[in-house]
N, C-alpha and C. Protein backbone atom coordinates (compact mmCIF):
# COMPACT_ATOMS: atom_id res chain seq x y z
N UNK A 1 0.84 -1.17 0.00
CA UNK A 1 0.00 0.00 0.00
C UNK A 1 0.89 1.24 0.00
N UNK A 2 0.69 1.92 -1.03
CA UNK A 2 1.50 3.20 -1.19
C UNK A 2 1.40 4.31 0.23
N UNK A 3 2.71 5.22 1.04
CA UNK A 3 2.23 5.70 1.54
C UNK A 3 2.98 7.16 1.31
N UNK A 4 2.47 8.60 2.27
CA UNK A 4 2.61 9.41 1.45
C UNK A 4 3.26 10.33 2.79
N UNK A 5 4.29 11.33 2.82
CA UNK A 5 4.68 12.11 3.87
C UNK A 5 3.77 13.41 3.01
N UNK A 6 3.12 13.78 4.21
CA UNK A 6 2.79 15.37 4.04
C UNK A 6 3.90 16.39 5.52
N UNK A 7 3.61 17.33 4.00
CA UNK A 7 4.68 18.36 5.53
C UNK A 7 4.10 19.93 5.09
N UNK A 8 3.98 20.58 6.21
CA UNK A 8 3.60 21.81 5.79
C UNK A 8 4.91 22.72 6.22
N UNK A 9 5.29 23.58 5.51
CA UNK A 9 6.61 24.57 5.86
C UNK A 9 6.80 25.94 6.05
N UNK A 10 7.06 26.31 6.68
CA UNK A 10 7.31 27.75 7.22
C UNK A 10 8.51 28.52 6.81
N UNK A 11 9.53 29.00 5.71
CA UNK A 11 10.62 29.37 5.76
C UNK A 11 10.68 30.90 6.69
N UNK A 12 12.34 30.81 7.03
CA UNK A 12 12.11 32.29 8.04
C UNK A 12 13.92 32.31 7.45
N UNK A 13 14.40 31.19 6.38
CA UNK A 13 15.77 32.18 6.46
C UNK A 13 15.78 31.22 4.45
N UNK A 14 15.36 31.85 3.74
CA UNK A 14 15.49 31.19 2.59
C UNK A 14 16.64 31.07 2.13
N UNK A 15 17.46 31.43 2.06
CA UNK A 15 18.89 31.02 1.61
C UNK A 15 19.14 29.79 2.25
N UNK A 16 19.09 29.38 3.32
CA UNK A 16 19.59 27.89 4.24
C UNK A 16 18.63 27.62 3.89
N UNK A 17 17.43 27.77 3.99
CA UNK A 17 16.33 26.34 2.93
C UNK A 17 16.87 26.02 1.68
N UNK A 18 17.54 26.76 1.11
CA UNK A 18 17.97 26.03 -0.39
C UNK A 18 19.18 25.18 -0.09
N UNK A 19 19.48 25.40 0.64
CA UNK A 19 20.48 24.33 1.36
C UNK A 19 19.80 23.12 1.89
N UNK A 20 18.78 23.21 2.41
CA UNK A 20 18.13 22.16 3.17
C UNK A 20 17.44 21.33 2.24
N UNK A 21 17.10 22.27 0.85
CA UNK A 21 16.31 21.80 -0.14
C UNK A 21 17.19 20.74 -1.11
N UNK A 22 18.94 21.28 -1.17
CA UNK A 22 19.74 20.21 -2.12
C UNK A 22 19.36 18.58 -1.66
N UNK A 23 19.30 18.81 -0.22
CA UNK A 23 19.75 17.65 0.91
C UNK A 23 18.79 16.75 0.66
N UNK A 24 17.49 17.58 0.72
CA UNK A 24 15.98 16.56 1.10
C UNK A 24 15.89 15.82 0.00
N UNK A 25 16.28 16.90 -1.79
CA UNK A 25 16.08 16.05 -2.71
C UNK A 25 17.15 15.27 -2.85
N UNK A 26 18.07 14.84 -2.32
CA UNK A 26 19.05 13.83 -2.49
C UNK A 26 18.49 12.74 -2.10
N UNK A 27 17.54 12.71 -0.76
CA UNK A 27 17.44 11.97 0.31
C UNK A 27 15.84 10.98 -0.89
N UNK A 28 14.83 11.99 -1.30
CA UNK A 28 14.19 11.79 -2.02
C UNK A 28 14.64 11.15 -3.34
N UNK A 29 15.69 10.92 -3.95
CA UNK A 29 15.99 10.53 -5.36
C UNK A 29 16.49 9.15 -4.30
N UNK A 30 17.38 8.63 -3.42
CA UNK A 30 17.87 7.75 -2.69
C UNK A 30 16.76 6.83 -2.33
N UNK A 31 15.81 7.20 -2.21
CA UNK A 31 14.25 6.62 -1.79
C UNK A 31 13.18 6.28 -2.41
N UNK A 32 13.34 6.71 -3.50
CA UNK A 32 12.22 6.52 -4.75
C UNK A 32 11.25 7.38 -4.38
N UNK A 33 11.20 8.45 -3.90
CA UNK A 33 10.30 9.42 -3.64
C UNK A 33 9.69 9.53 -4.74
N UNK A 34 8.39 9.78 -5.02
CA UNK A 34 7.97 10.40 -6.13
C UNK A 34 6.90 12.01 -5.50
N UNK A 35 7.42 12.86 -6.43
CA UNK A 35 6.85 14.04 -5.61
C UNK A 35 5.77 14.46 -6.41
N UNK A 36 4.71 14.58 -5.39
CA UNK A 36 3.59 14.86 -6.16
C UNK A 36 3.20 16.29 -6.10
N UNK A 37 3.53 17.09 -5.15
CA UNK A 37 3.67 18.45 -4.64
C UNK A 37 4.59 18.95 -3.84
N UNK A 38 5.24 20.26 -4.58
CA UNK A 38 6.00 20.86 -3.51
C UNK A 38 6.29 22.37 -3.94
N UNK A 39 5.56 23.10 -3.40
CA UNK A 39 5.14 24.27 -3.33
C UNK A 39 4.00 24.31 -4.19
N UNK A 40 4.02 26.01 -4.41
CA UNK A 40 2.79 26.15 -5.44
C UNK A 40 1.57 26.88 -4.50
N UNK A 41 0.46 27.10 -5.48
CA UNK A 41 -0.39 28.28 -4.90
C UNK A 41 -1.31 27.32 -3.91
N UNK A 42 -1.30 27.67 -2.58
CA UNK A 42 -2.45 27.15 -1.61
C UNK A 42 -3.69 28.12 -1.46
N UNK A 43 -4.35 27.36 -2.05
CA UNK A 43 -6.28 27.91 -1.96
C UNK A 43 -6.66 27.03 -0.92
N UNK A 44 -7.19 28.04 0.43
CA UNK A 44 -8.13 27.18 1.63
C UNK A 44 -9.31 27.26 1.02
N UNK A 45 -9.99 26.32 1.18
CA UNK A 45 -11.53 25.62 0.95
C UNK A 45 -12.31 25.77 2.27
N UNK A 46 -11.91 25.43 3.47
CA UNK A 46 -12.60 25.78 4.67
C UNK A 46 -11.77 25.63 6.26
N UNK A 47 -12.03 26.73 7.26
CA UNK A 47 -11.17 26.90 8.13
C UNK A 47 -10.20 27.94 8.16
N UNK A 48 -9.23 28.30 8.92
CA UNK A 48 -8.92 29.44 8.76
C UNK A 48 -7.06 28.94 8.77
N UNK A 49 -6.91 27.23 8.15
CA UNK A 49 -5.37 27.32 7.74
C UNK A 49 -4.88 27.65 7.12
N UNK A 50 -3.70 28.09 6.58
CA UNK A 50 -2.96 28.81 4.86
C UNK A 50 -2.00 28.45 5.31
N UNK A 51 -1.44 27.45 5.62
CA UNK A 51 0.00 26.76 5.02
C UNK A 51 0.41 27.95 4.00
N UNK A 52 1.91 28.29 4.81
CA UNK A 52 2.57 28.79 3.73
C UNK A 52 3.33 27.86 2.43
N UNK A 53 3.96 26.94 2.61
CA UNK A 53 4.11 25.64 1.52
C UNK A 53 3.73 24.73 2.26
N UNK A 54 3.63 23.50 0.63
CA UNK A 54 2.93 22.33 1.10
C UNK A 54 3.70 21.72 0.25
N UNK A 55 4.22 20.26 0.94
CA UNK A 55 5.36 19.37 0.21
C UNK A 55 4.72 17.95 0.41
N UNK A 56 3.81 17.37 -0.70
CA UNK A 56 3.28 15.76 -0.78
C UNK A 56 4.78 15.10 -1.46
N UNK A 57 4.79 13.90 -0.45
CA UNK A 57 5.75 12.75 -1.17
C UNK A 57 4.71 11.47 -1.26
N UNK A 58 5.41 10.54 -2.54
CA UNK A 58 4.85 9.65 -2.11
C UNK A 58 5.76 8.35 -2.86
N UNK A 59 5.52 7.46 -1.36
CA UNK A 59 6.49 6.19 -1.34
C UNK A 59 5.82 4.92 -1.50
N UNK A 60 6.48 3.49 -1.93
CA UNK A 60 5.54 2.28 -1.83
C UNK A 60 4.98 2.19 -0.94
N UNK A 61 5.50 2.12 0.07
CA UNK A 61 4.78 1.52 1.29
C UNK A 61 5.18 2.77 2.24
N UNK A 62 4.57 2.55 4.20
CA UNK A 62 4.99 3.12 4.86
C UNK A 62 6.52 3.06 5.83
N UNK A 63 7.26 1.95 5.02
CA UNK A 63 8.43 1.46 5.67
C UNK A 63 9.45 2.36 4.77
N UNK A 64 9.20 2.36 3.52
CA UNK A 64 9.99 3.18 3.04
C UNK A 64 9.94 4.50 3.03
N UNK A 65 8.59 5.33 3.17
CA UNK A 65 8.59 6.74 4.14
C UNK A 65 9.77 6.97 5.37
N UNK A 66 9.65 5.37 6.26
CA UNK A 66 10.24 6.08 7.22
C UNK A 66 11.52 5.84 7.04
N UNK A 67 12.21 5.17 6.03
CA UNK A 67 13.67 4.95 5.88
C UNK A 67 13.95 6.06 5.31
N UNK A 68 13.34 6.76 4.17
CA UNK A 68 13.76 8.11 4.02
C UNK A 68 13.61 9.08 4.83
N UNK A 69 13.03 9.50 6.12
CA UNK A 69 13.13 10.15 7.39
C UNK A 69 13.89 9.74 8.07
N UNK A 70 14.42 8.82 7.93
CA UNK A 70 15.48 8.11 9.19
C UNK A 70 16.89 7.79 8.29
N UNK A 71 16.96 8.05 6.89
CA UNK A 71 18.32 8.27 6.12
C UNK A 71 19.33 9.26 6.57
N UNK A 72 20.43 8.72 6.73
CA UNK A 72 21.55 9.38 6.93
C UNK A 72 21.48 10.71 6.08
N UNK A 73 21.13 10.43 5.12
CA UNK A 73 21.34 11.69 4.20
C UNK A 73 19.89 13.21 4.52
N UNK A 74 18.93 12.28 4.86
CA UNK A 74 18.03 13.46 5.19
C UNK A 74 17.83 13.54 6.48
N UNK A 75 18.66 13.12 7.35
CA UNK A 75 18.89 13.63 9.04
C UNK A 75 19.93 14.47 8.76
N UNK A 76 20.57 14.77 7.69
CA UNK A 76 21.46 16.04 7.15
C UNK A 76 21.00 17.38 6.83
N UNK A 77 19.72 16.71 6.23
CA UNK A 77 19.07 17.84 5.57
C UNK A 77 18.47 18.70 7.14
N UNK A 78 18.23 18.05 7.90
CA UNK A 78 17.42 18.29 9.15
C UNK A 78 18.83 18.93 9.66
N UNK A 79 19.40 18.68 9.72
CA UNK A 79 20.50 19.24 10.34
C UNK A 79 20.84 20.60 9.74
N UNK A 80 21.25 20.78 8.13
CA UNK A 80 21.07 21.77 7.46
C UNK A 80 19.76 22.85 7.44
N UNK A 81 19.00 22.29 7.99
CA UNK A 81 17.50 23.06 8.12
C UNK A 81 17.66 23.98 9.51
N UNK A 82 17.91 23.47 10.20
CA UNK A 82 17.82 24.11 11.90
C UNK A 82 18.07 25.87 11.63
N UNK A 83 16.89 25.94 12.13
CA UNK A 83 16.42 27.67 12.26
C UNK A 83 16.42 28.41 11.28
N UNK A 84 16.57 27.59 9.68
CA UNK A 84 15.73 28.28 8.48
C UNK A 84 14.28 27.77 8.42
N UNK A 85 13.45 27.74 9.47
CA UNK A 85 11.88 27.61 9.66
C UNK A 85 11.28 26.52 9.95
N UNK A 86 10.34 26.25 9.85
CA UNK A 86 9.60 25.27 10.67
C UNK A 86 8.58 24.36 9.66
N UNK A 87 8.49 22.69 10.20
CA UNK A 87 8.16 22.05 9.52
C UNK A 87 6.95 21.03 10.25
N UNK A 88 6.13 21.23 9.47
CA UNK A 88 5.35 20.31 10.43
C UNK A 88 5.00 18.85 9.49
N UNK A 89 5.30 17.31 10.57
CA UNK A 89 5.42 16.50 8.73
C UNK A 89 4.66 15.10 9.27
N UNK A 90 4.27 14.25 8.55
CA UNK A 90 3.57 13.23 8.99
C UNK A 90 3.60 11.84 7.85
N UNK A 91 3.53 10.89 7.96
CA UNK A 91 3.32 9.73 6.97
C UNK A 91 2.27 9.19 7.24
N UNK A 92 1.32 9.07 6.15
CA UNK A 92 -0.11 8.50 6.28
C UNK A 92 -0.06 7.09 4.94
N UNK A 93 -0.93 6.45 5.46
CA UNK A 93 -0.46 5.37 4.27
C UNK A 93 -2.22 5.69 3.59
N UNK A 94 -2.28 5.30 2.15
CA UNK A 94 -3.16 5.59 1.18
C UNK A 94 -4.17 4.70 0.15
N UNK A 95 -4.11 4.67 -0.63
CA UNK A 95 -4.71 4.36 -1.74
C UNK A 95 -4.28 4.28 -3.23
């Protein structure tokens, strides 16, 4: 069953996100990520959220979500990220 990381993102220092950004897609090409969204215009439909970005991945299963969160290479990116903004992220498995 395919599963999918959603993350919503906050940048507060964009220059070190593009740093954080080389990393994640390394970590993503290493994983078979396939990206179905990442950035782009957010229209709310109902409620009062507005995600400033929105980053869909999506992996075979939910084991390989978490090997790419738990990769050497994108606990780098996390490392490279620290205090260029905030991430809020989750793996849900799908359809």
């Amino acid at each position: 069953m395919p599963a999918y990381i959603i993350a919503e993102v906050t940048v507060t220092n964009e220059a070190q996100m593009l740093q954080y950004r080389e990393w994640s897609s390394r970590a993503m090409q290493e994983h078979g990520a396939e990206v179905l969204v990442r950035g782009g215009r957010v229209e709310p439909l109902e409620g009062d959220w507005l995600p400033q970005r929105v980053v869909v991945l999506k992996f075979a299963n939910i084991d390989a979500a978490r090997a790419y969160y738990d990769s050497e290479t994108y606990t780098q990116a996390r490392r490279v990220r620290e205090g260029a903004g905030t991430i809020r992220m989750f793996a849900v498995e799908g359809v």
